[in-house]
C-alpha atoms as a PDB file:
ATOM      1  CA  UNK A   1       7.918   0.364  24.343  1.00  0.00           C
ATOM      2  CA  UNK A   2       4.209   0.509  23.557  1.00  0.00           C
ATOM      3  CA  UNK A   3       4.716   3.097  20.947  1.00  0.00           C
ATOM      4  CA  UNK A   4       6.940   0.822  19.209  1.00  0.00           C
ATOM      5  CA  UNK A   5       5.250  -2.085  19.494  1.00  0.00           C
ATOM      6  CA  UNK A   6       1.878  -0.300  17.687  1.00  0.00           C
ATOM      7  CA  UNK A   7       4.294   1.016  15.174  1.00  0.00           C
ATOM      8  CA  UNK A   8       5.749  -2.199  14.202  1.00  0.00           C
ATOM      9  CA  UNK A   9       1.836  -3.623  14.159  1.00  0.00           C
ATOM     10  CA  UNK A  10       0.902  -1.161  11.728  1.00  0.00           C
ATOM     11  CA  UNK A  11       3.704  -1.447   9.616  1.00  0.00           C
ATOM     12  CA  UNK A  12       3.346  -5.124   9.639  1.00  0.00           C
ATOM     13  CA  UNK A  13      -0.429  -4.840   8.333  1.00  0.00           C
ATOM     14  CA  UNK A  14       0.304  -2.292   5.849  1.00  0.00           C
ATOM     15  CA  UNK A  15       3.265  -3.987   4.393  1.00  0.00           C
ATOM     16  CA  UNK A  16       1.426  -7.858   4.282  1.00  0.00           C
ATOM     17  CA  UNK A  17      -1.350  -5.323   2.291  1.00  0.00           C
ATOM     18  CA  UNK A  18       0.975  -4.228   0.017  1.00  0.00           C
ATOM     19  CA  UNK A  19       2.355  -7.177  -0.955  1.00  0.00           C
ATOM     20  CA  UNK A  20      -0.772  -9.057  -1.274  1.00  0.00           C
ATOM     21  CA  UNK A  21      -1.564  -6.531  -3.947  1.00  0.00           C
ATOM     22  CA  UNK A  22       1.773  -6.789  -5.743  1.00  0.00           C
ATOM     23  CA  UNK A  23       1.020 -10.937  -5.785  1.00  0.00           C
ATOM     24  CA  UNK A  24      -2.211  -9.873  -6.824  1.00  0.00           C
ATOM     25  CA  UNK A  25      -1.015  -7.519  -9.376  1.00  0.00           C
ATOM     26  CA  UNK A  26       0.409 -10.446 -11.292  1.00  0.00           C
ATOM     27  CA  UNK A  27      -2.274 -11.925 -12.760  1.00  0.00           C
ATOM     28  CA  UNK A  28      -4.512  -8.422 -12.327  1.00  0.00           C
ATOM     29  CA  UNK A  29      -2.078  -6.030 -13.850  1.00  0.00           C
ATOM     30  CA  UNK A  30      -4.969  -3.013 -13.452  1.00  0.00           C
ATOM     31  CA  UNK A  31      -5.970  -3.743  -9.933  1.00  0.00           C
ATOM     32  CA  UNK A  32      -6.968  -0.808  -7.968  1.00  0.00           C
ATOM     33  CA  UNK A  33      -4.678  -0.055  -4.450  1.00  0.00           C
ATOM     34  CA  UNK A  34      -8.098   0.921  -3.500  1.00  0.00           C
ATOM     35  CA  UNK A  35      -9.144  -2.416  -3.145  1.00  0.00           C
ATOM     36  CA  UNK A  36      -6.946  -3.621  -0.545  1.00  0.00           C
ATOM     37  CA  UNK A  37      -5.488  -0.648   1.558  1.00  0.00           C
ATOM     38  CA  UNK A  38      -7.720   2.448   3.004  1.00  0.00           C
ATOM     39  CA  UNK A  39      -6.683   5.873   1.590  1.00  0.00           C
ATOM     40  CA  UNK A  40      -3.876   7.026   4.363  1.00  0.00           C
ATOM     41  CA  UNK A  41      -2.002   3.400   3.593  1.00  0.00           C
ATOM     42  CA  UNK A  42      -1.409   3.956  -0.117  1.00  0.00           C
ATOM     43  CA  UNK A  43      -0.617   7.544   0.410  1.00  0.00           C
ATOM     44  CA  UNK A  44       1.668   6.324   3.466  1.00  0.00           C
ATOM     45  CA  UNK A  45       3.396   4.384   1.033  1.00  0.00           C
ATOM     46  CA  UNK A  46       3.730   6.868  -1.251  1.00  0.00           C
ATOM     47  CA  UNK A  47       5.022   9.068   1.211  1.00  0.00           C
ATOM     48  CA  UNK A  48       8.054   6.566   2.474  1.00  0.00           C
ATOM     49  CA  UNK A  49       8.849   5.805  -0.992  1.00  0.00           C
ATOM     50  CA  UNK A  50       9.421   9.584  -1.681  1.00  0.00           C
ATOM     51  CA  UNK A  51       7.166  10.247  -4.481  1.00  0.00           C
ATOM     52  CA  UNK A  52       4.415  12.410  -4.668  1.00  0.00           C
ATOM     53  CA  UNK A  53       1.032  11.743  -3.063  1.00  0.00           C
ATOM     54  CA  UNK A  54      -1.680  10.695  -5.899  1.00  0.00           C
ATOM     55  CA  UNK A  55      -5.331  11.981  -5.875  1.00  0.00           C
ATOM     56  CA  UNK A  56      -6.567   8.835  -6.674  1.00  0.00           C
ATOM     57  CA  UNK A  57      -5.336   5.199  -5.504  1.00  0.00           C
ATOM     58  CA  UNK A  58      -2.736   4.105  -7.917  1.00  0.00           C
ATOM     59  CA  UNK A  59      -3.099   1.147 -10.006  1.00  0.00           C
ATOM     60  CA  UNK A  60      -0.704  -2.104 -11.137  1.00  0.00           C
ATOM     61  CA  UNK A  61       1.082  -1.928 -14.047  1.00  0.00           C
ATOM     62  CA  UNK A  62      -0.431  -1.285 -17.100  1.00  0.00           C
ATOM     63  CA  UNK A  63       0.549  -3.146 -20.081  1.00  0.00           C
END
C-alpha cells in the first residue's frame, strides 16, 4: 500500500502543477512549463498524454 500511496502523492503534486499553469496560462498565454514543473514532470506529462517528448519545456498557447 505504500507504493500506492507515494504514487497517488506524486500524481497529486504534478497534476495541482499542471493546472496551476493552465489557470496561469490564461492571462500568460506564453508562459514557460519550465516555470512551474521540473524537467521529468512536463516530460511525464507528455509521456501519459501520448505525444512525443519535447527538448525544451513547452509553452501556453500562442496567439
Amino acid at each position: 500500500m505504500a507504493r500506492l500511496e507515494r504514487a497517488l502523492a506524486l500524481f497529486l503534486v504534478v497534476s495541482w502543477r499542471i493546472a496551476r499553469w493552465m489557470r496561469l496560462g490564461r492571462t500568460v498565454p506564453d508562459l514557460d512549463a519550465g516555470l512551474l514543473l521540473e524537467t521529468e514532470e512536463w516530460q511525464a506529462a507528455s509521456i501519459l498524454a501520448k505525444k512525443p517528448v519535447p527538448k525544451d519545456p513547452p509553452r501556453g498557447s500562442t496567439r
